[in-house]
PDB file of N, CA and C in Angstrom:
ATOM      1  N   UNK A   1      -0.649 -88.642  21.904  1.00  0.00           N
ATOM      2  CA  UNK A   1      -1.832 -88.368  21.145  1.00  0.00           C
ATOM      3  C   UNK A   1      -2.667 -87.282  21.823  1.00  0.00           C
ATOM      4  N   UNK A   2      -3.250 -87.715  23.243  1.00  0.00           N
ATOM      5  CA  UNK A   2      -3.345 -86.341  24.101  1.00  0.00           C
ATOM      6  C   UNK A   2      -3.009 -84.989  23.772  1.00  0.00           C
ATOM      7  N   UNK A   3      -1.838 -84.917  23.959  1.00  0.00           N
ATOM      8  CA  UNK A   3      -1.245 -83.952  23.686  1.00  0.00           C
ATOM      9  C   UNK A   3      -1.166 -82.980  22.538  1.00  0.00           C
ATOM     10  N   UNK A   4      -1.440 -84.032  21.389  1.00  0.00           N
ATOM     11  CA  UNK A   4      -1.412 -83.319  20.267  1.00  0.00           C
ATOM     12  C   UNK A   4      -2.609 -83.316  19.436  1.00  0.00           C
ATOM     13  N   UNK A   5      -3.800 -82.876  20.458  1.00  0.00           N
ATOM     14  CA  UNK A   5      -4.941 -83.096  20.788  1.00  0.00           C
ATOM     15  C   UNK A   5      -5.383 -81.785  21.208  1.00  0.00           C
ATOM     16  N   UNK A   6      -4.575 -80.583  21.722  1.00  0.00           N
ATOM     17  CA  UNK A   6      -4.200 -79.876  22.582  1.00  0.00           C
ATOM     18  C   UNK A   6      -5.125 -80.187  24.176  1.00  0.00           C
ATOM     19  N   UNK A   7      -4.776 -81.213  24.419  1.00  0.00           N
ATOM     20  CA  UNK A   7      -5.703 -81.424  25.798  1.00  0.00           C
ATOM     21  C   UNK A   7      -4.439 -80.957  26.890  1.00  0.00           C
ATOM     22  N   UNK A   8      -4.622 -80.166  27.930  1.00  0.00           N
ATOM     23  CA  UNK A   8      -3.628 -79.511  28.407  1.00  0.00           C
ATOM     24  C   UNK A   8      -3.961 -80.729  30.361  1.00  0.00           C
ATOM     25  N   UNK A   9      -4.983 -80.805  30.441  1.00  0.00           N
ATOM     26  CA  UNK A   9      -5.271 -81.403  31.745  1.00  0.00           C
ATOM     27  C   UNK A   9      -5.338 -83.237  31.655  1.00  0.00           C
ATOM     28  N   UNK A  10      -4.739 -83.556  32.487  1.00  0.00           N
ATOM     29  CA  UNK A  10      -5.173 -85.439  31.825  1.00  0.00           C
ATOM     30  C   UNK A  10      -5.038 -86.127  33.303  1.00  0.00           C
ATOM     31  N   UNK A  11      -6.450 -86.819  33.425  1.00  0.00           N
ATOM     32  CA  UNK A  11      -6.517 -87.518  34.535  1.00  0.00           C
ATOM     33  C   UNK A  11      -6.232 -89.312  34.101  1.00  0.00           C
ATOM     34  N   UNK A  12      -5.430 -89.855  34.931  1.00  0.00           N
ATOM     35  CA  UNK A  12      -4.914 -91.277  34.588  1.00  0.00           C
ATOM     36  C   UNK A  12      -5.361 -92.426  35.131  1.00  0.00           C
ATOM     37  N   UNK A  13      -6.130 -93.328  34.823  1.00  0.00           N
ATOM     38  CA  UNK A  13      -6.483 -94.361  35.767  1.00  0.00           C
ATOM     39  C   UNK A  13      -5.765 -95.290  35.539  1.00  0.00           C
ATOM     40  N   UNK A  14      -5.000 -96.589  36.714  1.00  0.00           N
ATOM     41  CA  UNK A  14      -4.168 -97.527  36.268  1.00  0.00           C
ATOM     42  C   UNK A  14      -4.410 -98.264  37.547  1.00  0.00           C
ATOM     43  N   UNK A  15      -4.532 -99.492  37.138  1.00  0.00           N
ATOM     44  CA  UNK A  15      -5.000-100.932  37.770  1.00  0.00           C
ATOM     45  C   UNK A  15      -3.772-101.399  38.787  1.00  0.00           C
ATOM     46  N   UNK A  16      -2.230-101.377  38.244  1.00  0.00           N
ATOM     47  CA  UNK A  16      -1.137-101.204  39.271  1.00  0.00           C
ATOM     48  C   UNK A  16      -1.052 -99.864  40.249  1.00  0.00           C
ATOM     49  N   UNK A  17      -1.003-100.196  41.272  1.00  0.00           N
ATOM     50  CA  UNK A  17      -0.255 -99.263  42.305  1.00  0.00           C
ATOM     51  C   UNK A  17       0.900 -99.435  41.860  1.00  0.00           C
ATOM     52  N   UNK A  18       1.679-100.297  42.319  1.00  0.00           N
ATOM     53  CA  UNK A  18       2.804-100.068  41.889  1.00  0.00           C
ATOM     54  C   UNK A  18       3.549 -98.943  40.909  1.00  0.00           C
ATOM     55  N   UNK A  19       2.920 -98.799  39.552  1.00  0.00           N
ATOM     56  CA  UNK A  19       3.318 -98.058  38.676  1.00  0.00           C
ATOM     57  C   UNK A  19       2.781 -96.909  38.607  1.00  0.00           C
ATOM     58  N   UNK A  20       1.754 -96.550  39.320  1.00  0.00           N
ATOM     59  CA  UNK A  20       0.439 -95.372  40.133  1.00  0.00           C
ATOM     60  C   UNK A  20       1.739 -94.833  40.403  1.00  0.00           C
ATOM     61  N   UNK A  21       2.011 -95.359  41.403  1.00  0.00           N
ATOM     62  CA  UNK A  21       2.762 -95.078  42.956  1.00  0.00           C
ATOM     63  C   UNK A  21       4.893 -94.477  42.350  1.00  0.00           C
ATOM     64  N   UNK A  22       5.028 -95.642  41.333  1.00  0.00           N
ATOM     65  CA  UNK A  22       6.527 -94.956  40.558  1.00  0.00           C
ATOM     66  C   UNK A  22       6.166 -93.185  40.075  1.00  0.00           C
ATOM     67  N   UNK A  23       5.497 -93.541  39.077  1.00  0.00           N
ATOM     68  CA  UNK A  23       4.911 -92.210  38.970  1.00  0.00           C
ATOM     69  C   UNK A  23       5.066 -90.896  39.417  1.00  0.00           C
ATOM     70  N   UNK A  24       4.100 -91.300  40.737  1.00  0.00           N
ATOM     71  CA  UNK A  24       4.179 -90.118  41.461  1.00  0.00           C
ATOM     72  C   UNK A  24       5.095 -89.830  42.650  1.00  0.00           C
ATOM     73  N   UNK A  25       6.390 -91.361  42.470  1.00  0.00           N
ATOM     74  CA  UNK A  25       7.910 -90.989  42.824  1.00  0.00           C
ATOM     75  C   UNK A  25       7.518 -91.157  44.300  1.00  0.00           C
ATOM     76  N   UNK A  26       6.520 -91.550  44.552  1.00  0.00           N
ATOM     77  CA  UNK A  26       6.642 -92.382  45.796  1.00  0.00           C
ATOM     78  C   UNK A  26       7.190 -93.831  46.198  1.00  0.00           C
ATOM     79  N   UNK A  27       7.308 -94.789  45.246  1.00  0.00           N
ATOM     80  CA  UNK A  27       8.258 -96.027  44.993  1.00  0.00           C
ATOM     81  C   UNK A  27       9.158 -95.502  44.057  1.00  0.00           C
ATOM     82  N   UNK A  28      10.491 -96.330  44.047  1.00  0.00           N
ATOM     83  CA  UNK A  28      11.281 -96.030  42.744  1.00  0.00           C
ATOM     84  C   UNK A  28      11.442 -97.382  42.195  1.00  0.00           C
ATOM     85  N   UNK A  29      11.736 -97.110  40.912  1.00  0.00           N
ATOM     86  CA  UNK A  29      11.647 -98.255  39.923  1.00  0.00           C
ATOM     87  C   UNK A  29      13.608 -98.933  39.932  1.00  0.00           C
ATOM     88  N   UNK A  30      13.030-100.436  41.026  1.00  0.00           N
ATOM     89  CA  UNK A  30      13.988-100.596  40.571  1.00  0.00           C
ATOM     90  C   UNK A  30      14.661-102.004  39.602  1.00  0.00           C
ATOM     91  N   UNK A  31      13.679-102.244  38.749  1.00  0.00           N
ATOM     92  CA  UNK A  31      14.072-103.033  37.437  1.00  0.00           C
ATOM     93  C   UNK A  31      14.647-102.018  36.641  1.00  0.00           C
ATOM     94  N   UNK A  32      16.195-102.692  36.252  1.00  0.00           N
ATOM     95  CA  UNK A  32      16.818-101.817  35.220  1.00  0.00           C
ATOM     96  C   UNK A  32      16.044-101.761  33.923  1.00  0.00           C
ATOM     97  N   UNK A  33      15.622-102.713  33.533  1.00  0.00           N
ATOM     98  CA  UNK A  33      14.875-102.510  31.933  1.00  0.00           C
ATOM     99  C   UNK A  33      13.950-102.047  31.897  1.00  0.00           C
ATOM    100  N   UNK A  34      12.832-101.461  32.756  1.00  0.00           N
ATOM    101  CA  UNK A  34      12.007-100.438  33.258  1.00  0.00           C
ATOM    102  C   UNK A  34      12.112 -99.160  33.494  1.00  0.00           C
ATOM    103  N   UNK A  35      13.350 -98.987  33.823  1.00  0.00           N
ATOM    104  CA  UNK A  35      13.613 -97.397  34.014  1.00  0.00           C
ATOM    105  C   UNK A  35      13.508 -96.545  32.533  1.00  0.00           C
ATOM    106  N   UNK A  36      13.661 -97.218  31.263  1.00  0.00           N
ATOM    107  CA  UNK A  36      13.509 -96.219  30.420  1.00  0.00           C
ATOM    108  C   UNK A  36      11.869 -96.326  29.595  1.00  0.00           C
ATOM    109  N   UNK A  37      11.276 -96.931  30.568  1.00  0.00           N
ATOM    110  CA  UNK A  37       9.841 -96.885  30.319  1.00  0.00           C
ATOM    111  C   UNK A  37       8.747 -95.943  31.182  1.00  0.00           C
ATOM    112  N   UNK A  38       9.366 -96.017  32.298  1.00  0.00           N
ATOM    113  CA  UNK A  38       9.450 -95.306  33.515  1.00  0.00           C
ATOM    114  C   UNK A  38       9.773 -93.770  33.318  1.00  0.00           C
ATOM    115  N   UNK A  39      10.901 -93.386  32.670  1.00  0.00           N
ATOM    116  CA  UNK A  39      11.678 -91.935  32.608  1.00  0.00           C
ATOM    117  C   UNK A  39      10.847 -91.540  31.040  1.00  0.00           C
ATOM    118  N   UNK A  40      10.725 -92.174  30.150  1.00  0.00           N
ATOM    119  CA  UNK A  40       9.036 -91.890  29.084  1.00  0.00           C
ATOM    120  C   UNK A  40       8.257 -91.441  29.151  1.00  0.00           C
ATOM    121  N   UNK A  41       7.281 -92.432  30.427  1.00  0.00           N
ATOM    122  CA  UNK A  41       6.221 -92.210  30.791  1.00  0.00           C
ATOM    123  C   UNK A  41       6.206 -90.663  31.721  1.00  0.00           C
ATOM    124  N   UNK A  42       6.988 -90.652  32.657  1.00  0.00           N
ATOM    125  CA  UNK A  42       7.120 -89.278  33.192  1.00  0.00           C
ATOM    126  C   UNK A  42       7.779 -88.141  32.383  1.00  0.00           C
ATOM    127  N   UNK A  43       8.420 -88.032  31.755  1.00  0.00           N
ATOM    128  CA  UNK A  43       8.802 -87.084  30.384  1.00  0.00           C
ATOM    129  C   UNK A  43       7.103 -86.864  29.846  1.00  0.00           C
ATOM    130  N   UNK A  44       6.255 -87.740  29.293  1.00  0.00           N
ATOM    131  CA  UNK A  44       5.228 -86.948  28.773  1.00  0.00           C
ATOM    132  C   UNK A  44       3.962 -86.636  29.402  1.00  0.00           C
ATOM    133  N   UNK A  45       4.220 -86.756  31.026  1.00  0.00           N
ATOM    134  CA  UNK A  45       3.229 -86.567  31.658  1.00  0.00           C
ATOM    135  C   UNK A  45       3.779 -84.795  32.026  1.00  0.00           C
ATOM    136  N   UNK A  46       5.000 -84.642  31.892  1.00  0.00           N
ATOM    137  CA  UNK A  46       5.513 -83.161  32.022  1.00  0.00           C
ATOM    138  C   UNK A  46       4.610 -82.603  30.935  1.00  0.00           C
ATOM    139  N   UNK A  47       4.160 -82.979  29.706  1.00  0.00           N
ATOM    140  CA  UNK A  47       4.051 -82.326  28.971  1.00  0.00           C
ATOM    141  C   UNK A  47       2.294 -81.400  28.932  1.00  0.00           C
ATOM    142  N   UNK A  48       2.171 -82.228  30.189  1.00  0.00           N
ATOM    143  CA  UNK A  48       0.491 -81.834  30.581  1.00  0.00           C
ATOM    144  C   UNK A  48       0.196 -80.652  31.517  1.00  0.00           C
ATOM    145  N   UNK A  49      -0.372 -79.982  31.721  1.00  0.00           N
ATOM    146  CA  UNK A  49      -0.164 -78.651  32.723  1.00  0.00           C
ATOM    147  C   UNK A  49      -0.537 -78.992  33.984  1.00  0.00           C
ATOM    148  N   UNK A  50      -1.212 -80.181  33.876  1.00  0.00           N
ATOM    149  CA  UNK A  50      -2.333 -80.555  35.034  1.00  0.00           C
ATOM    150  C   UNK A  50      -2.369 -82.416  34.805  1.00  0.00           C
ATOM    151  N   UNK A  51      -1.650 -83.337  35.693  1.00  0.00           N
ATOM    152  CA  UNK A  51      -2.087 -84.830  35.877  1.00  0.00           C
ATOM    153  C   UNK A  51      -2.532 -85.083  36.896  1.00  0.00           C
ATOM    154  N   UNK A  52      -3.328 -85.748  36.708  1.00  0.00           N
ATOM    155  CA  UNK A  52      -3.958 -86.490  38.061  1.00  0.00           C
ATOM    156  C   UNK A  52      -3.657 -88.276  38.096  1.00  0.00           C
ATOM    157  N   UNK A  53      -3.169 -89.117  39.129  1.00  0.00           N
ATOM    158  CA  UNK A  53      -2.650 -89.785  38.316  1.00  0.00           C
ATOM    159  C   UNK A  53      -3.572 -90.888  39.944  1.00  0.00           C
ATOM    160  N   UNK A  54      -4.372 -92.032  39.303  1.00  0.00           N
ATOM    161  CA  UNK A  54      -5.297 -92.623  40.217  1.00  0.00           C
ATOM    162  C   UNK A  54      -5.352 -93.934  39.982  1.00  0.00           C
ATOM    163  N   UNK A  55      -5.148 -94.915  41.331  1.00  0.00           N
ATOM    164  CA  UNK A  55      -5.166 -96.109  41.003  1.00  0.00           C
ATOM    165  C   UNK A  55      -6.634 -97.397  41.590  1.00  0.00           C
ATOM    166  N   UNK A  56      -6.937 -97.430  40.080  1.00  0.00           N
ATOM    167  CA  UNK A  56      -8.408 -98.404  40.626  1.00  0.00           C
ATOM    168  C   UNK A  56      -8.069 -99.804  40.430  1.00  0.00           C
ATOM    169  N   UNK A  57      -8.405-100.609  42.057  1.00  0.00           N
ATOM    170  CA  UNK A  57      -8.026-102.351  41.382  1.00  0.00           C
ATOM    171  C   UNK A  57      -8.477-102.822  40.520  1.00  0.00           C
ATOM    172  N   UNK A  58      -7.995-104.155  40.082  1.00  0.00           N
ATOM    173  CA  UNK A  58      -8.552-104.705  38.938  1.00  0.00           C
ATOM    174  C   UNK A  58      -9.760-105.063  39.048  1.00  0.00           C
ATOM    175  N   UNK A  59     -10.261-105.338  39.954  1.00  0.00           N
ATOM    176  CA  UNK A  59     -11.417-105.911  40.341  1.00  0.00           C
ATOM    177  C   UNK A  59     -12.550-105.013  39.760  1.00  0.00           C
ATOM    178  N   UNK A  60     -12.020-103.957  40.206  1.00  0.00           N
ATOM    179  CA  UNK A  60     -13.385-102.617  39.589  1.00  0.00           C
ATOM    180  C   UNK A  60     -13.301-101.898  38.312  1.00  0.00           C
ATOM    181  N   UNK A  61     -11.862-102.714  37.517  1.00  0.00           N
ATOM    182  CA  UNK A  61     -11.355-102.340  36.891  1.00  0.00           C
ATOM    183  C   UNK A  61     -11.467-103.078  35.139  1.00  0.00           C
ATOM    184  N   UNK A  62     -12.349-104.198  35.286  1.00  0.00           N
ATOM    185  CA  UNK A  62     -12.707-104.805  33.929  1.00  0.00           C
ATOM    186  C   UNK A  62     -12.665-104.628  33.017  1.00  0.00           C
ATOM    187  N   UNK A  63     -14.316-103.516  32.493  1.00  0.00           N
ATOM    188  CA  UNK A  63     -14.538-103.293  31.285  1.00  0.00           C
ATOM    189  C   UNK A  63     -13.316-102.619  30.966  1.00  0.00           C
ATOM    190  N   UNK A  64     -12.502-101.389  31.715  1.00  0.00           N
ATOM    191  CA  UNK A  64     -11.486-100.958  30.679  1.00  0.00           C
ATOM    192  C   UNK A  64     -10.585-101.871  30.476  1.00  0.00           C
ATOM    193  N   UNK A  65     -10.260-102.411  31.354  1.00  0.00           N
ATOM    194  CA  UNK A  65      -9.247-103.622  30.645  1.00  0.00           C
ATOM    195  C   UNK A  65      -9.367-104.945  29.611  1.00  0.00           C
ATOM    196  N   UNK A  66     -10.682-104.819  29.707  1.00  0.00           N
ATOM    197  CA  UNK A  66     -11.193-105.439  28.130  1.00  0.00           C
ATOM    198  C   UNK A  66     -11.267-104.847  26.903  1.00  0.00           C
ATOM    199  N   UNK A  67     -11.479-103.578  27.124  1.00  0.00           N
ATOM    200  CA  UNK A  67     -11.517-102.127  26.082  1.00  0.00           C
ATOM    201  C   UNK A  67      -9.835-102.065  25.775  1.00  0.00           C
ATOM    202  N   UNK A  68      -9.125-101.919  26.623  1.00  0.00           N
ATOM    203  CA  UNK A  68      -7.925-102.102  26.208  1.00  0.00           C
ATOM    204  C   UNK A  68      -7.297-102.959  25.868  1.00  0.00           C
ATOM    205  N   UNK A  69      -7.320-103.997  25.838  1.00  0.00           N
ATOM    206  CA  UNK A  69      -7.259-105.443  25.116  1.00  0.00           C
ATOM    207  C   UNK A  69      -7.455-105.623  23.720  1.00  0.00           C
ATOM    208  N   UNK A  70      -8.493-105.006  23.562  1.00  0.00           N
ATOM    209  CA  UNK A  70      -9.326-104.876  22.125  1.00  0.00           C
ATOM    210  C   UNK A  70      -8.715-104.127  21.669  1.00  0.00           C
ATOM    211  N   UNK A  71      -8.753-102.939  21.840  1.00  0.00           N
ATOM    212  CA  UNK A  71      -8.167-101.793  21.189  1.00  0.00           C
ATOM    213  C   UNK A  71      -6.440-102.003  20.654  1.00  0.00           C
ATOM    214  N   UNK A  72      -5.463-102.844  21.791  1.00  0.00           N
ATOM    215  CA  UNK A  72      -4.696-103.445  21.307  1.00  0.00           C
ATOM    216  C   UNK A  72      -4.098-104.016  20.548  1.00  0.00           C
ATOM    217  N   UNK A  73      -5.091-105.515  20.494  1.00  0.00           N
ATOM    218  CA  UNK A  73      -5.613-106.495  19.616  1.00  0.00           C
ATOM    219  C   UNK A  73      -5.672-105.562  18.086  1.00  0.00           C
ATOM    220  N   UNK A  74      -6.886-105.129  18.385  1.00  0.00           N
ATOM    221  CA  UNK A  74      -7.483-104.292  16.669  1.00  0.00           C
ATOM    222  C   UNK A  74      -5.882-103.957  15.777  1.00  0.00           C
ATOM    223  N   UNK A  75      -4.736-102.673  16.734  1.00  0.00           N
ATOM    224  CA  UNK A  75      -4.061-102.072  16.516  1.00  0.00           C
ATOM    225  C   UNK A  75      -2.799-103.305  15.658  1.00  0.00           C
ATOM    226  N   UNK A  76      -2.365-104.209  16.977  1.00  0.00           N
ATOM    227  CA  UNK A  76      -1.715-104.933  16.054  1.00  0.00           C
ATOM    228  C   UNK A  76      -2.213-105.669  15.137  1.00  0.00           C
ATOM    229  N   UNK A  77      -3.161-105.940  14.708  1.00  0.00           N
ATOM    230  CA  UNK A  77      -3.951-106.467  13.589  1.00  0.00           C
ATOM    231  C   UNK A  77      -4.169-105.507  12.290  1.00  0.00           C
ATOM    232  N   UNK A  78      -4.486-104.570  12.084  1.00  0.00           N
ATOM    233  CA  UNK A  78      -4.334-103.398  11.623  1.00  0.00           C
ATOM    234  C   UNK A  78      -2.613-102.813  10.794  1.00  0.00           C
ATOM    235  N   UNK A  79      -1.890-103.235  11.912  1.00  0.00           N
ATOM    236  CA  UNK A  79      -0.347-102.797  11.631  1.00  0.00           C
ATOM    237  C   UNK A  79      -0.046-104.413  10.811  1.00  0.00           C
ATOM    238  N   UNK A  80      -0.388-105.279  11.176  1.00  0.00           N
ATOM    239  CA  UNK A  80       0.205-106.681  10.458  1.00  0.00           C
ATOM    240  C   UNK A  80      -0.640-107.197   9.250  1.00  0.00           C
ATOM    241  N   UNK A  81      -1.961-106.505   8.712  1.00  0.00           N
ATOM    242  CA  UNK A  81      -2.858-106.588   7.515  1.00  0.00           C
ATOM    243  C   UNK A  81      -3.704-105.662   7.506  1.00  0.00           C
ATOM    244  N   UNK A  82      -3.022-104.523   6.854  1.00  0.00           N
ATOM    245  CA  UNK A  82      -3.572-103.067   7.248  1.00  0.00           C
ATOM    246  C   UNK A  82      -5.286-103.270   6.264  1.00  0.00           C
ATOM    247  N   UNK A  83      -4.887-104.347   4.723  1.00  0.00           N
ATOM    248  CA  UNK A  83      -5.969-104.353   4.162  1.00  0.00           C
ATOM    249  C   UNK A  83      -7.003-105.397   4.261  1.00  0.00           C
ATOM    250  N   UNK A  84      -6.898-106.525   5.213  1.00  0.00           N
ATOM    251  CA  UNK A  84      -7.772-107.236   5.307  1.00  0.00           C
ATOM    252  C   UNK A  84      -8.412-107.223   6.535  1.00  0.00           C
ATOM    253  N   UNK A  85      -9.723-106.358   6.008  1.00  0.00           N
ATOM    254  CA  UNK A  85     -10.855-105.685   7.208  1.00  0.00           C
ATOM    255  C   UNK A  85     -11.530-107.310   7.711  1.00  0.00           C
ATOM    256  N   UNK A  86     -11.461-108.274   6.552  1.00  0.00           N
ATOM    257  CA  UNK A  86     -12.243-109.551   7.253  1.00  0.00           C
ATOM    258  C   UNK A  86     -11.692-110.479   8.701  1.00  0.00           C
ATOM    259  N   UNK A  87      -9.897-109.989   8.604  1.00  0.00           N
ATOM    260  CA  UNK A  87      -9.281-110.810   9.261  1.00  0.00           C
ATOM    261  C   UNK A  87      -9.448-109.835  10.908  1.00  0.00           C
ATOM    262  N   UNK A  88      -9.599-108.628  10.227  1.00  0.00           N
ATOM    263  CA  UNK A  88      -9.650-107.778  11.628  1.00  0.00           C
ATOM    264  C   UNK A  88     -11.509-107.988  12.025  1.00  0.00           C
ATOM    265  N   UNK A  89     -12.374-107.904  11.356  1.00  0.00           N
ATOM    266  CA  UNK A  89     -13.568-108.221  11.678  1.00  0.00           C
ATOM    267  C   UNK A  89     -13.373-109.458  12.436  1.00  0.00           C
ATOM    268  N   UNK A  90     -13.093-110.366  11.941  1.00  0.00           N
ATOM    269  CA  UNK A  90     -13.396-111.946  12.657  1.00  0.00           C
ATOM    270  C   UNK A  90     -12.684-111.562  14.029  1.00  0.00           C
ATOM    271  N   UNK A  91     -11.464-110.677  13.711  1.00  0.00           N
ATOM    272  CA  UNK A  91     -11.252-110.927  15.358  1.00  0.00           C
ATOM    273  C   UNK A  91     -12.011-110.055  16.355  1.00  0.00           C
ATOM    274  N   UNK A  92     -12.587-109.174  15.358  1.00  0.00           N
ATOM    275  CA  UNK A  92     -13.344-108.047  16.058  1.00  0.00           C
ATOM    276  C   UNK A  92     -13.961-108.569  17.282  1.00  0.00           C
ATOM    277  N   UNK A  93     -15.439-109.853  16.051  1.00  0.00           N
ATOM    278  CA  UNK A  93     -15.747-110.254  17.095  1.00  0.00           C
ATOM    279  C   UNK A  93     -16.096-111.344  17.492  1.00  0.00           C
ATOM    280  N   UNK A  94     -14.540-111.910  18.025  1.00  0.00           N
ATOM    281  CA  UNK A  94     -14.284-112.494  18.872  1.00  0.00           C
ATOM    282  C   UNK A  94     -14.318-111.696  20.366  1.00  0.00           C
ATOM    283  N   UNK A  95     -13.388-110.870  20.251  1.00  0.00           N
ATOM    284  CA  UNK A  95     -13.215-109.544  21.451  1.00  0.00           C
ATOM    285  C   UNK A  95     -14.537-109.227  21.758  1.00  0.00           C
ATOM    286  N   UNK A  96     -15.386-108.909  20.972  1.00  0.00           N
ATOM    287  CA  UNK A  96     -16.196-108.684  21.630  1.00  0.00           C
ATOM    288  C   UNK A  96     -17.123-109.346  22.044  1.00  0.00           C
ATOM    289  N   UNK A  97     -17.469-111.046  21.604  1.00  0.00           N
ATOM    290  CA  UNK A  97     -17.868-112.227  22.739  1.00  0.00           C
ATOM    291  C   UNK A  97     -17.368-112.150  23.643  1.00  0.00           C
ATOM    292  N   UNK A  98     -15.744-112.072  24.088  1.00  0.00           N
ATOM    293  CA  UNK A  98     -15.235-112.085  25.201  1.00  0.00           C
ATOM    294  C   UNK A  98     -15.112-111.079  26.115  1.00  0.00           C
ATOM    295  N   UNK A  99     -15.216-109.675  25.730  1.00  0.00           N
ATOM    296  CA  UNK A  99     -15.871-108.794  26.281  1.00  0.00           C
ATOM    297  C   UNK A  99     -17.430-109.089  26.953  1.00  0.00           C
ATOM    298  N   UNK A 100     -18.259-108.852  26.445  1.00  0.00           N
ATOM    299  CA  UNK A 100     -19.708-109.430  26.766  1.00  0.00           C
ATOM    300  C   UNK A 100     -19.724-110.618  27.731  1.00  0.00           C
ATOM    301  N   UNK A 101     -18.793-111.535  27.722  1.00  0.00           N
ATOM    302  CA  UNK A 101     -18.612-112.813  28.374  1.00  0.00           C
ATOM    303  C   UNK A 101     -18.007-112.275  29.499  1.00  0.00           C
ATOM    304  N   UNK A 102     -16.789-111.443  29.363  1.00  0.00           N
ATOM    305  CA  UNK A 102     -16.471-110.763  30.767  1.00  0.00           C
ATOM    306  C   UNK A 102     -17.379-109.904  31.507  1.00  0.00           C
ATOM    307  N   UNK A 103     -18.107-109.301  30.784  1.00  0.00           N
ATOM    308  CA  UNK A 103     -19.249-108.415  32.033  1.00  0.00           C
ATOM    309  C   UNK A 103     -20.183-108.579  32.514  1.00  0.00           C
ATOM    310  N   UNK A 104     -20.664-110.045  31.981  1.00  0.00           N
ATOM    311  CA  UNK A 104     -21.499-110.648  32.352  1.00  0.00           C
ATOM    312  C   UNK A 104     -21.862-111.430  33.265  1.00  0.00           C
ATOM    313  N   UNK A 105     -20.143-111.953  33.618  1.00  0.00           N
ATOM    314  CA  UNK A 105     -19.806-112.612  34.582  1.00  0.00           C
ATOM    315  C   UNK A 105     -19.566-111.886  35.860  1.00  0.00           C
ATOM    316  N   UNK A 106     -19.036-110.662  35.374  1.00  0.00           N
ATOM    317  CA  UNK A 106     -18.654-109.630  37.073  1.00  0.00           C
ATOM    318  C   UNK A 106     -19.577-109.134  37.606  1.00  0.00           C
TER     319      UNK A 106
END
């Protein structure tokens, strides 16, 4: 989507080291059913002129991972009742009690 965005520079934040760290081919991936998620993910990071690729723990790492949750959530909800906005509302907000409930607490 980036990409065809024309965004040419893309900085990456990700909660695993681990997959930080495959990445930038300092670990290698060695789960076989990973490698073609792995050889993906680096195929379209070629496609950027400029990555920066940075790993923040989870700990400091919340709200986006509640944002991404949601955004998730919404998507497969969306793809499985593209026309019922009530069923995606109600879950809307739910996510977002539990959002609010998560930042409130950290």
């Amino acid at each position: 989507m980036a990409s065809e965005m024309g965004i040419v520079e893309m900085e990456v934040y990700g909660d695993s080291k681990l997959i930080i760290n495959q990445l930038l081919n300092i670990y290698e991936v060695k789960k076989e059913d990973l490698v073609p998620f792995f050889q993906q993910a680096s195929h379209l990071l070629k496609s950027f002129e400029s990555v920066t690729l940075n790993h923040i723990p989870r700990k400091e790492n919340r709200m986006a991972d509640a944002f991404a949750n949601l955004a998730t959530t919404l998507a497969y909800l969306k793809e499985k009742q593209p026309t019922s906005l009530c069923a995606i509302d109600g879950y809307f907000l739910h996510w977002i009690y539990l959002i609010t409930k998560t930042l409130i607490l950290s």
